[in-house]
N, C-alpha and C. Protein backbone atom coordinates (compact mmCIF):
# COMPACT_ATOMS: atom_id res chain seq x y z
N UNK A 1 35.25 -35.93 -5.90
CA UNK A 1 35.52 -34.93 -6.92
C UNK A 1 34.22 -34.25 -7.38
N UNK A 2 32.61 -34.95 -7.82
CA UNK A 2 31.71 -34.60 -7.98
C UNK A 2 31.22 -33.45 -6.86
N UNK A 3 31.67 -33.95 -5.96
CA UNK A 3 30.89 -33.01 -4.48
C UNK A 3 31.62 -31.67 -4.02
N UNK A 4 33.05 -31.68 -4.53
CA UNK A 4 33.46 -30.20 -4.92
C UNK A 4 33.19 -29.45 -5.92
N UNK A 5 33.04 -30.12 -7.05
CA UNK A 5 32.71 -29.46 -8.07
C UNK A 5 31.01 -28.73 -7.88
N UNK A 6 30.12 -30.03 -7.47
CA UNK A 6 29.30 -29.09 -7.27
C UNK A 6 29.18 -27.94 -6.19
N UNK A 7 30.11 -28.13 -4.91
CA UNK A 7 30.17 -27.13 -4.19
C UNK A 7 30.92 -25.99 -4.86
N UNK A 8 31.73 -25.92 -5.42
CA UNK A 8 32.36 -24.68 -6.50
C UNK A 8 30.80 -24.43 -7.25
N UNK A 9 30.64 -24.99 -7.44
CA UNK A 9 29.12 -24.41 -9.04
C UNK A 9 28.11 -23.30 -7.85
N UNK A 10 28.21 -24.33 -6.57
CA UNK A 10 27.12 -23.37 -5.74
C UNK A 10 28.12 -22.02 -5.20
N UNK A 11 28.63 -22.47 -4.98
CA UNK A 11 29.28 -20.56 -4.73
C UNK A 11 29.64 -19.84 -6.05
N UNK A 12 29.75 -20.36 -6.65
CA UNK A 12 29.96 -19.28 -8.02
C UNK A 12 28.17 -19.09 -8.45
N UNK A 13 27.38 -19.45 -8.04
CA UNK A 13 25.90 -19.34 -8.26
C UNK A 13 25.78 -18.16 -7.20
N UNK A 14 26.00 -18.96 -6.19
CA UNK A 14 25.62 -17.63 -5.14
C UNK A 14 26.24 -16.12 -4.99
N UNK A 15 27.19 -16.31 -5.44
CA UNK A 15 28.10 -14.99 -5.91
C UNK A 15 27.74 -14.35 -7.27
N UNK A 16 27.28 -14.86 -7.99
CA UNK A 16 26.57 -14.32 -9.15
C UNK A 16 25.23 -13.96 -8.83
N UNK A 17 24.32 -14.59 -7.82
CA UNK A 17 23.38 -13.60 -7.83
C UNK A 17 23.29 -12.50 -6.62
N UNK A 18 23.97 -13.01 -5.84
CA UNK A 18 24.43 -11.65 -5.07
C UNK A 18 24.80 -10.60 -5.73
N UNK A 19 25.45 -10.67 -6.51
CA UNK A 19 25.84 -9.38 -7.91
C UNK A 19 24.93 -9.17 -8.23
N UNK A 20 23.88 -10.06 -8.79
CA UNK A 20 22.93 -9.66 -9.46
C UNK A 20 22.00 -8.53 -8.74
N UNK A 21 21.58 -9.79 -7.67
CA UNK A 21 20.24 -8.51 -7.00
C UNK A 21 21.65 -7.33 -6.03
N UNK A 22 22.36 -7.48 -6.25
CA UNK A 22 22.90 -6.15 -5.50
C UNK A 22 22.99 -4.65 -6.70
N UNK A 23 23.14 -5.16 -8.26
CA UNK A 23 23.51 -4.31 -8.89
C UNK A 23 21.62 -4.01 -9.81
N UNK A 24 20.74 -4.80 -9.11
CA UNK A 24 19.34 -4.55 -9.69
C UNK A 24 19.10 -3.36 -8.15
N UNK A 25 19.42 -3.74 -7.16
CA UNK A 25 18.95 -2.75 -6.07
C UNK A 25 19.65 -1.57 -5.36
N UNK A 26 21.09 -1.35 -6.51
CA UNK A 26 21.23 -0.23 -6.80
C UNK A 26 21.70 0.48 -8.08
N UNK A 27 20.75 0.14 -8.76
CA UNK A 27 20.50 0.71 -10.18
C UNK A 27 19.70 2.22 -9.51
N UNK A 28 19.56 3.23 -10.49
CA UNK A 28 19.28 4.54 -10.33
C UNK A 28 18.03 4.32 -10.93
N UNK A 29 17.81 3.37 -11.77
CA UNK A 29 16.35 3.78 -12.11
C UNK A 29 15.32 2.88 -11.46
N UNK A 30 15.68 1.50 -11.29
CA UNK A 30 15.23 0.55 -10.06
C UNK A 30 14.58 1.30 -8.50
N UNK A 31 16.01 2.56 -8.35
CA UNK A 31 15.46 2.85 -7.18
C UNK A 31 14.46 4.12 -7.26
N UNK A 32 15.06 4.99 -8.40
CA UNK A 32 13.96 5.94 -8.89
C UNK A 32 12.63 5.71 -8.79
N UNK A 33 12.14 4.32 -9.33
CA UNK A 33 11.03 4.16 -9.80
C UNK A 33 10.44 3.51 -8.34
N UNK A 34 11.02 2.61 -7.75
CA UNK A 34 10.77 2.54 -6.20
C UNK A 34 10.33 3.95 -5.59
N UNK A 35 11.10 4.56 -5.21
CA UNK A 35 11.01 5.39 -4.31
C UNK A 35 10.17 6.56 -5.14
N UNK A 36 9.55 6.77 -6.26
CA UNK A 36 8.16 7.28 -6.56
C UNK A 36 7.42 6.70 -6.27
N UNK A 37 7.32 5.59 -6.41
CA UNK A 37 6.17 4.45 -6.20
C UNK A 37 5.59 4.51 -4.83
N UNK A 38 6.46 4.41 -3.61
CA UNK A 38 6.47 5.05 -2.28
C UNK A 38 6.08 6.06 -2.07
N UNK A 39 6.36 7.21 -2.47
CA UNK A 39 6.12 8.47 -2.36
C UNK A 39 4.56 8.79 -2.54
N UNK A 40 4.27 8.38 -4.06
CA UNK A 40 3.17 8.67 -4.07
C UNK A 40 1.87 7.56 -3.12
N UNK A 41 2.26 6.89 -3.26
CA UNK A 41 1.59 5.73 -2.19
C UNK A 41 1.03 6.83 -1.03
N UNK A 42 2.46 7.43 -0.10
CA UNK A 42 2.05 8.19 1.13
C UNK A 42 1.40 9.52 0.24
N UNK A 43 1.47 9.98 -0.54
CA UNK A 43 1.15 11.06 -0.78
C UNK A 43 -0.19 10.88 -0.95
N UNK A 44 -0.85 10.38 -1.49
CA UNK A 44 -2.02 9.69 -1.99
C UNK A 44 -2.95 9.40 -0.71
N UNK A 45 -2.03 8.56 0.15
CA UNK A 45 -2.65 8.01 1.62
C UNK A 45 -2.61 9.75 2.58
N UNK A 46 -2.42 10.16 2.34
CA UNK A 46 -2.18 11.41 3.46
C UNK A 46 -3.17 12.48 2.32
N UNK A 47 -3.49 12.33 1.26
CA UNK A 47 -4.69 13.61 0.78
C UNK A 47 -5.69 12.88 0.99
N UNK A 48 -5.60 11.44 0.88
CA UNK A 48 -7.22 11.15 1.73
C UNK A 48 -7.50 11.51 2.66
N UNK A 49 -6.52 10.90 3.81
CA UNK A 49 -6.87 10.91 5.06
C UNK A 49 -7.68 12.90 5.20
N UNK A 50 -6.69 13.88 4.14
CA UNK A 50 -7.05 15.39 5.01
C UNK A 50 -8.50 15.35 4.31
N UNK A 51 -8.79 14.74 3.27
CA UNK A 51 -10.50 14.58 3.15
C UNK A 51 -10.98 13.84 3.83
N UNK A 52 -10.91 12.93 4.63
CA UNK A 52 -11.58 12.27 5.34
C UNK A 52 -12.06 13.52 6.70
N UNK A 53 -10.76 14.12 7.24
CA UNK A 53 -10.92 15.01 8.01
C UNK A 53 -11.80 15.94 7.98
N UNK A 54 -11.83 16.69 6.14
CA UNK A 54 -12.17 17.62 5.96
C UNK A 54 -13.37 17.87 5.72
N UNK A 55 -14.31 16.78 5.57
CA UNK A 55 -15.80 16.35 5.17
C UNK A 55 -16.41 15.55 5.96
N UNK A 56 -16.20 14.55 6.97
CA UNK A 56 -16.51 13.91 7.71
C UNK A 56 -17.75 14.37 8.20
N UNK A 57 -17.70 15.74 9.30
CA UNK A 57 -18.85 15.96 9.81
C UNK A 57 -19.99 15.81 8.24
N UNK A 58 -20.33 16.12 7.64
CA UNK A 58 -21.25 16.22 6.64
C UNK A 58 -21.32 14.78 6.13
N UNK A 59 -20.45 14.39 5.70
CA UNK A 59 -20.73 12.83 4.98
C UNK A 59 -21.22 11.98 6.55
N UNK A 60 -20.41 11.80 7.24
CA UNK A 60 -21.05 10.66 8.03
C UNK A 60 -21.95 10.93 9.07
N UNK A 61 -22.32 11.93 9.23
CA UNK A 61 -23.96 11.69 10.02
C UNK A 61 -24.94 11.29 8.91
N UNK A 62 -24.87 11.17 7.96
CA UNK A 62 -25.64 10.69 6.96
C UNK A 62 -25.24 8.85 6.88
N UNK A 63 -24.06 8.38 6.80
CA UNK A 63 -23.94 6.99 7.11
C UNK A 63 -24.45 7.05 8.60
N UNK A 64 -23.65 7.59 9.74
CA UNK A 64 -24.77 7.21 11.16
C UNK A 64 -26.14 7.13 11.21
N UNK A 65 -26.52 7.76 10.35
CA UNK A 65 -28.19 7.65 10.28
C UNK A 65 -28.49 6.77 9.31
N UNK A 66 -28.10 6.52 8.41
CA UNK A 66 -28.68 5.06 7.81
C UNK A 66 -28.58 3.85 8.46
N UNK A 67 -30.16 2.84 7.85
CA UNK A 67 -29.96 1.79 8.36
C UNK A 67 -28.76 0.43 7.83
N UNK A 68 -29.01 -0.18 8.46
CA UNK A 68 -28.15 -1.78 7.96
C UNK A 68 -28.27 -1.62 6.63
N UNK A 69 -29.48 -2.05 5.97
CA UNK A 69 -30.05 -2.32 4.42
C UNK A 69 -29.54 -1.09 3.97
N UNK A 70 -29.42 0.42 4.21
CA UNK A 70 -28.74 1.28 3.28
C UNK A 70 -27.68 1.36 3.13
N UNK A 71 -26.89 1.21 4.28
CA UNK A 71 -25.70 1.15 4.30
C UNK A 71 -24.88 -0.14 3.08
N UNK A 72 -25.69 -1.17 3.05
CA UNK A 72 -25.45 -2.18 1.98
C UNK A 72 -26.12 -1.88 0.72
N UNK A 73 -27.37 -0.95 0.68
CA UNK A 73 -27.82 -0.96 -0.66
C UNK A 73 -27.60 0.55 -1.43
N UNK A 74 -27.62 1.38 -0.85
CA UNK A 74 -27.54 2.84 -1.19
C UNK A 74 -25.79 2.68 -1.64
N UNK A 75 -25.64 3.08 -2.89
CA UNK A 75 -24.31 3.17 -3.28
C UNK A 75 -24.03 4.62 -3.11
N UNK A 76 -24.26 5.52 -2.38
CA UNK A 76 -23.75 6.68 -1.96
C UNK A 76 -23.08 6.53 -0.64
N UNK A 77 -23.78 5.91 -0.22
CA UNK A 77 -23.99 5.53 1.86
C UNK A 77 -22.81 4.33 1.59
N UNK A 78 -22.79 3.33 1.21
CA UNK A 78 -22.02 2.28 1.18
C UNK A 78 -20.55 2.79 0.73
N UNK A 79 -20.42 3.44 0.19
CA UNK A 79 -18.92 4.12 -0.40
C UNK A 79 -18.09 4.93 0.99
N UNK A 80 -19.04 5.17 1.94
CA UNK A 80 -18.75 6.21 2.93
C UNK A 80 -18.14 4.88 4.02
N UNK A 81 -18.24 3.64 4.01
CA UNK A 81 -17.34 2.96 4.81
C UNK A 81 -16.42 3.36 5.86
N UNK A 82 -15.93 4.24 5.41
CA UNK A 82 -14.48 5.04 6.23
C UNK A 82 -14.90 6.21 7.75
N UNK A 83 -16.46 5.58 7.64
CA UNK A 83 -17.02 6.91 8.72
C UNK A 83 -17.10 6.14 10.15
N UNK A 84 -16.74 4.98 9.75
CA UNK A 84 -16.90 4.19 10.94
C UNK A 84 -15.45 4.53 12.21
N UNK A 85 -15.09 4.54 11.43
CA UNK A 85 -13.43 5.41 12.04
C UNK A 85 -13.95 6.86 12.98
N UNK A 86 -15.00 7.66 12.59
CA UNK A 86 -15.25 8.87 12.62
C UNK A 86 -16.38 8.88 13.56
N UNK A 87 -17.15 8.24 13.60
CA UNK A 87 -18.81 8.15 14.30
C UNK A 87 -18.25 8.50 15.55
N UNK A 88 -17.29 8.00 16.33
CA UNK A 88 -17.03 8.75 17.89
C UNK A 88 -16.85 10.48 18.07
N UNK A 89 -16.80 11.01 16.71
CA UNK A 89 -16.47 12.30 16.96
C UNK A 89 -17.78 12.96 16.85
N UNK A 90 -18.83 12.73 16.05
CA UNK A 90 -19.97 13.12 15.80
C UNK A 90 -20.90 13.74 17.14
């Protein structure tokens, strides 16, 4: 009798939170706020990248030409990290 009952408690558990996260993951503002959150993520990731494009030649022959030690100590040169991606085009 104990071992049905707790098997009833677990499906009425599991059916309650199936409701649950089904009616949290389609709530309108749950997904609203998701799918800005996303959005701007790529939006954000894609205006870098067209600066990375768009400045490259100028910023990173200046990291290609620094040494090891600037590249770690110069906080202008060290921020430019992202030229390493780029040095084959130079």
């Amino acid at each position: 009798m104990v071992a049905v009952l707790n098997a009833t408690r677990a499906v009425v558990a599991l059916v309650a939170l199936t409701i649950l996260v089904g009616a949290t993951a389609m709530n309108p503002i749950f997904t609203g706020w998701l799918g800005g959150y996303v959005w701007n993520e790529h939006f954000q990731s894609q205006g870098l990248q067209e600066a990375h494009e768009r400045y490259f030649p100028t910023l990173c022959r200046e990291y290609r030409d620094a040494s090891f030690i600037e590249r770690w100590t110069n906080s202008r040169i060290a921020s430019n990290g992202w030229c390493e991606d780029y040095l084959h085009r130079l």
